[in-house]
Protein backbone atom coordinates (compact mmCIF):
# COMPACT_ATOMS: atom_id res chain seq x y z
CA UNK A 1 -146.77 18.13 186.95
CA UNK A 2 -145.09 21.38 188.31
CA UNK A 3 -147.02 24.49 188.65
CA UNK A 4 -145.71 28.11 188.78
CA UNK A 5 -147.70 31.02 190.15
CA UNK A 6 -147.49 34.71 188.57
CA UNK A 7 -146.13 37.31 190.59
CA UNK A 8 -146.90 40.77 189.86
CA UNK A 9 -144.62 41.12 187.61
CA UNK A 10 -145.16 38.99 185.58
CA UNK A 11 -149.05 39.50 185.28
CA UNK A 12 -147.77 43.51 184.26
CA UNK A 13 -146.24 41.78 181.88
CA UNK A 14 -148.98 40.21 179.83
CA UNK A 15 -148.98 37.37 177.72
CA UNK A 16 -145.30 36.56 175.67
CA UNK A 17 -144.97 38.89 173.32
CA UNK A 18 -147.12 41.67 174.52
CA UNK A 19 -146.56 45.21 176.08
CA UNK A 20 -147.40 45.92 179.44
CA UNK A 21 -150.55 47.57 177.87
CA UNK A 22 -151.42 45.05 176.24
CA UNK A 23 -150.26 45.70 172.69
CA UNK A 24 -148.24 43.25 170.74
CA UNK A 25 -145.03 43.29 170.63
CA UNK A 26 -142.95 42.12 167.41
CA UNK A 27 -140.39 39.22 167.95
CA UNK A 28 -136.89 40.15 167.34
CA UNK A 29 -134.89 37.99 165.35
CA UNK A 30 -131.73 37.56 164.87
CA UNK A 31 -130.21 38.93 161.46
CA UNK A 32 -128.41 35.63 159.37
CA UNK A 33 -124.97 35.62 159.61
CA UNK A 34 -123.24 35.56 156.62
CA UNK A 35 -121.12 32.53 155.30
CA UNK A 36 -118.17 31.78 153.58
CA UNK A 37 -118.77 30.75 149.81
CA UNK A 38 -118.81 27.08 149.15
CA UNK A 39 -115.31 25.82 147.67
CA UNK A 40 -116.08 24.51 144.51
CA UNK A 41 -114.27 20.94 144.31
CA UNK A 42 -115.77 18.67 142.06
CA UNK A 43 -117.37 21.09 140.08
CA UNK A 44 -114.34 23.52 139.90
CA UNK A 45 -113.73 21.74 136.08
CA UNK A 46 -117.30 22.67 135.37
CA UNK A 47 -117.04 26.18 136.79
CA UNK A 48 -113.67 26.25 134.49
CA UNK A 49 -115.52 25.20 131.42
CA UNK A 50 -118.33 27.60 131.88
CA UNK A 51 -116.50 30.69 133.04
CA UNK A 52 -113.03 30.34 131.67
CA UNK A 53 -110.49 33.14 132.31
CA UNK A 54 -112.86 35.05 134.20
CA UNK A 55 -113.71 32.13 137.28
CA UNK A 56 -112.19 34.33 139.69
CA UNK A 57 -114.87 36.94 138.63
CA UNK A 58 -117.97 33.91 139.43
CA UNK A 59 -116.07 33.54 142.77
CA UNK A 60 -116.15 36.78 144.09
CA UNK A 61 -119.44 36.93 142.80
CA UNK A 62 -120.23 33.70 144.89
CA UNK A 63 -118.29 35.24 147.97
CA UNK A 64 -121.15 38.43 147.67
CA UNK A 65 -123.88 35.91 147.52
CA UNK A 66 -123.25 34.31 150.36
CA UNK A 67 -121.66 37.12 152.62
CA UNK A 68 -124.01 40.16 152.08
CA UNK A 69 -126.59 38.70 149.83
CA UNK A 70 -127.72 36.40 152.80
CA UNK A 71 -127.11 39.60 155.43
CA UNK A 72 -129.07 41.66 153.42
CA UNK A 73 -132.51 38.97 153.23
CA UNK A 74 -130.95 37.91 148.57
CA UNK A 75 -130.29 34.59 149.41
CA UNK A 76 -131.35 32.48 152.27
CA UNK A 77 -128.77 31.11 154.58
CA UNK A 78 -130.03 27.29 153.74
CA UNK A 79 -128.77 27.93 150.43
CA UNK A 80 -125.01 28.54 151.01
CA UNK A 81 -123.95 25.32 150.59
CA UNK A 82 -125.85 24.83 147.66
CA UNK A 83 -124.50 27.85 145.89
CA UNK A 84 -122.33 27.00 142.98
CA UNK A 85 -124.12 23.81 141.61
CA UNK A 86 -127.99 25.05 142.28
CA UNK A 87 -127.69 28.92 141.66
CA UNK A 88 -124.60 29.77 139.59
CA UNK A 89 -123.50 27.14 137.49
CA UNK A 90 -127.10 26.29 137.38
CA UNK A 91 -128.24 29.87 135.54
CA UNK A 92 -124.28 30.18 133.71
CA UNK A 93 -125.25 27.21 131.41
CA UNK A 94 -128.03 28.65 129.88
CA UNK A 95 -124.78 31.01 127.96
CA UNK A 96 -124.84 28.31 125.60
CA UNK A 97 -128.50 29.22 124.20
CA UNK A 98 -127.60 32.84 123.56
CA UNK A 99 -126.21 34.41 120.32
CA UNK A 100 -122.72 35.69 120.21
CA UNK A 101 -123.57 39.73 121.21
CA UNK A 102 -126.95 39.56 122.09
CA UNK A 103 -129.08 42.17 123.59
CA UNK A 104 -130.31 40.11 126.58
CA UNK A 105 -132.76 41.62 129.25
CA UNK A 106 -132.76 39.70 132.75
CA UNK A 107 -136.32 40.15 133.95
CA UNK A 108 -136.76 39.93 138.14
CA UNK A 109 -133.09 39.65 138.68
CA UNK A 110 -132.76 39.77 142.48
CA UNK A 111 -129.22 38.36 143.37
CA UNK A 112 -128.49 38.66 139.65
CA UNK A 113 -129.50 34.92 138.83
CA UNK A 114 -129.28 34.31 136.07
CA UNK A 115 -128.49 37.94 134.73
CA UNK A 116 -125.18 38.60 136.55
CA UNK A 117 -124.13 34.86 135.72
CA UNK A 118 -124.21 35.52 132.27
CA UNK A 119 -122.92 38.77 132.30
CA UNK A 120 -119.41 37.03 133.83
CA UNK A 121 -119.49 34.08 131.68
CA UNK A 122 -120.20 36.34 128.39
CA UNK A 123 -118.41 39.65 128.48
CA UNK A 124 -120.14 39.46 124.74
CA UNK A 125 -123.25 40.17 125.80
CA UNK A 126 -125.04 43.34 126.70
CA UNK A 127 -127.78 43.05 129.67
CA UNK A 128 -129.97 44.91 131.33
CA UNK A 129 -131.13 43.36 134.70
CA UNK A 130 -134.63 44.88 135.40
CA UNK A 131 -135.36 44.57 139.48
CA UNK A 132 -138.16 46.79 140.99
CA UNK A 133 -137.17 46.27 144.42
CA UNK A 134 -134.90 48.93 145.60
CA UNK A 135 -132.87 47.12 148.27
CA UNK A 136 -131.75 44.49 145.56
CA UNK A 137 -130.40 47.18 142.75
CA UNK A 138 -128.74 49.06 145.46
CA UNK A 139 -127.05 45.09 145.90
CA UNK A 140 -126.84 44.67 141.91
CA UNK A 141 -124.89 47.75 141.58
CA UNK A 142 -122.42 47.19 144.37
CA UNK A 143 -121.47 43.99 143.38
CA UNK A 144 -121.11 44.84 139.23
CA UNK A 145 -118.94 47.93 140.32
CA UNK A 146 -116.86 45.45 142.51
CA UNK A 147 -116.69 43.27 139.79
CA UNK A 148 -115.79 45.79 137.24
CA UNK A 149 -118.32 44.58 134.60
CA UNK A 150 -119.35 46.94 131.83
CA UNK A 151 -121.30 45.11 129.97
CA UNK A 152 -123.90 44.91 132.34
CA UNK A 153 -126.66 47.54 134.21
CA UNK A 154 -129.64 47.58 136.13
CA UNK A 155 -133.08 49.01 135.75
CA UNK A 156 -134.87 49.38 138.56
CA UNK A 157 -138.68 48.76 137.35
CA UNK A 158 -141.51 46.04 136.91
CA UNK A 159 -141.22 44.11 133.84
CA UNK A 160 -144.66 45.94 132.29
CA UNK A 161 -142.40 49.32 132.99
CA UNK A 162 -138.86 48.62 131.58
CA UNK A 163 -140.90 48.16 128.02
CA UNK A 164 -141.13 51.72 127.58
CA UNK A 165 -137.59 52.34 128.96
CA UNK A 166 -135.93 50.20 126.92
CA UNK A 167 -135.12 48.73 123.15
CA UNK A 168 -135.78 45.90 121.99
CA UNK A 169 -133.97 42.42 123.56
CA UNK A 170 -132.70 39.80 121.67
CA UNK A 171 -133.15 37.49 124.52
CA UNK A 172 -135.55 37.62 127.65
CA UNK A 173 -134.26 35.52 130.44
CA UNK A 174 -136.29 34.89 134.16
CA UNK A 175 -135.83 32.25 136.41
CA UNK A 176 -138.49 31.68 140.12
CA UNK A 177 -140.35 35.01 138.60
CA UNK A 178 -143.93 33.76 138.07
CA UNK A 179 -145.52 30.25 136.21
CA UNK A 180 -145.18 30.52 132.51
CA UNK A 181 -148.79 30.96 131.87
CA UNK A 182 -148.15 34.46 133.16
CA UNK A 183 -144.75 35.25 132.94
CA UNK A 184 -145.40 35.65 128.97
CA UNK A 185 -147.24 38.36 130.11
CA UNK A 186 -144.71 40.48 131.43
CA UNK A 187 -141.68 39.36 129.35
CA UNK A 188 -142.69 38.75 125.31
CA UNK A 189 -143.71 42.09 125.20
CA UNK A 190 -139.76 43.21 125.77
CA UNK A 191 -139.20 41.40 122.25
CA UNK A 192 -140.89 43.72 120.39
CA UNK A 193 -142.04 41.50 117.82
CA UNK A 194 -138.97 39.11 117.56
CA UNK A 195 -136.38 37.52 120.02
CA UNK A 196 -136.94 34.53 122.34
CA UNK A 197 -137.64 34.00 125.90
CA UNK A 198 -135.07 31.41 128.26
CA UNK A 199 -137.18 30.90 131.44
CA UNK A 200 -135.19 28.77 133.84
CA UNK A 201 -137.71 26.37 135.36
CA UNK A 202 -137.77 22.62 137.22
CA UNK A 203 -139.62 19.54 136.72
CA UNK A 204 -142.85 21.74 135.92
CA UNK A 205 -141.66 22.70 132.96
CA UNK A 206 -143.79 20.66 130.07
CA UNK A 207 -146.74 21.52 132.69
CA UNK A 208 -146.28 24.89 132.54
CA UNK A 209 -145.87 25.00 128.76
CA UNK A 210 -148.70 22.85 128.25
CA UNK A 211 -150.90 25.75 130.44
CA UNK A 212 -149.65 28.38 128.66
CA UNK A 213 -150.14 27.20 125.49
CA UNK A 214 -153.43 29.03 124.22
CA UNK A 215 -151.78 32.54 125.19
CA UNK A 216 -148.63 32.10 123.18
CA UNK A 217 -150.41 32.87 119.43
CA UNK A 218 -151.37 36.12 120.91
CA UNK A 219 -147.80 36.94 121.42
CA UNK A 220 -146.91 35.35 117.75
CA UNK A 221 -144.79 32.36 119.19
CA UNK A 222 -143.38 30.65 116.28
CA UNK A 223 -142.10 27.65 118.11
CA UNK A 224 -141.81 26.66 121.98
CA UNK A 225 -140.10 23.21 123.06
CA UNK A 226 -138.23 22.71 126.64
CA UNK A 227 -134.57 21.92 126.44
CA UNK A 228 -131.80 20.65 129.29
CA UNK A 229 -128.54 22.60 129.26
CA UNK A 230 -125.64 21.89 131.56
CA UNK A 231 -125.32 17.67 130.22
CA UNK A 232 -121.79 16.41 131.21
CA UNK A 233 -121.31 19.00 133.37
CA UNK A 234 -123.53 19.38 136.48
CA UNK A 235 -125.62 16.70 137.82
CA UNK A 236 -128.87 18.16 137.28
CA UNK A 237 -129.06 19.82 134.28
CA UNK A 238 -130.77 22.88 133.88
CA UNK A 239 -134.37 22.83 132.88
CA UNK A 240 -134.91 25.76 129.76
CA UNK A 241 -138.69 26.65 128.26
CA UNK A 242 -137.53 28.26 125.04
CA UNK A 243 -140.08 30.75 123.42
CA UNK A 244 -138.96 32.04 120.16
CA UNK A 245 -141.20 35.09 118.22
């Protein structure tokens, strides 16, 4: 076993990660890189089927995630690879759930999944994608002015905020926001009496239903069943709890 003895030096220099007085110093770390977006491949017929005409407009969008969404801490850089078949197509499939024209609300967007996914695949439609985090609407609205969407804007608020702010939504839609038992909390009320709720979970999802159950009379849920979308087209299917009031 080697041993090293301290020199001066090094004893003024504390312990790693500490200040010559003592203090603590924070690490620094390196800031991610960004990446190039996946290509799609395999999936490109699914991505054509989904998006139509306006593909090139989920591609750019795909570019942003993975060049200054990861830079700027949207997306992690683990998830690059992964970006068409577990983020975009993944969230653009729930388009077939919606009503031609609907007045859909997006509730903790983020990197616009699944709000600005739908807003490509459905010019129709007319979100709102309500963020409270200001770092992530200053990224929303970059990337819809790059795009050149108008059917689609961002309110930067909590979920229990945007109800005064805004009318009433056809369609709520969250995905990775909270379980169910208290996301019904924060996004029924944005119905206004009527409308449903599309919350994009996993494998949890008859779990979570099952726990939320008791609350959803209070909110007058008329019916509640979990659905797949996405069958014949991506490999894993996208897990939907449907609330309708």
């Amino acid at each position: 076993m080697s041993t090293s003895r301290s020199t001066p030096h090094d004893d003024a220099a504390g312990p790693a990660g500490a200040s010559p007085d003592g203090s603590q110093r924070s690490p620094i770390r390196a800031a991610p890189e960004p990446q190039d977006a996946p290509p799609l491949g395999e999936l490109r017929d699914a991505a054509h089927d989904i998006f139509g005409d306006r593909l090139p407009l989920a591609e750019r969008y795909t570019e942003h995630l993975a060049s200054s969404g990861i830079v700027r801490g949207l997306i992690g850089p683990r998830e690059a690879p992964k970006l068409w078949e577990r983020h975009v197509l993944n969230c653009a499939v729930v388009q077939e759930l919606i009503a031609p024209g609907a007045r859909v609300v997006d509730v903790g967007s983020g990197a616009g999944l699944p709000g600005l996914c739908l807003a490509i695949a459905r010019p129709d439609l007319d979100l709102t994608l309500v963020e409270p985090l200001d770092r992530r609407v200053t990224w929303l609205q970059e990337v819809i002015a790059d795009l050149g969407l108008d059917n689609v804007r961002v309110l930067r608020a909590r979920a229990e905020q945007a109800k005064r702010d805004l009318g009433p939504a056809d369609v709520v839609t969250a995905r990775a926001v909270s379980a169910l038992v208290g996301l019904v909390d924060i996004t029924l009320p944005l119905l206004k009496g009527s409308g449903e709720l599309l919350a994009l979970k996993g494998r949890s999802a008859e779990e979570e239903l099952r726990q939320a159950s008791k609350k959803l009379g209070r909110f007058g849920v008329r019916s509640s069943e979990v659905l797949t979308v996405g069958d014949g087209l991506l490999r894993e299917p996208t897990t939907v709890v449907r609330l309708v009031v």
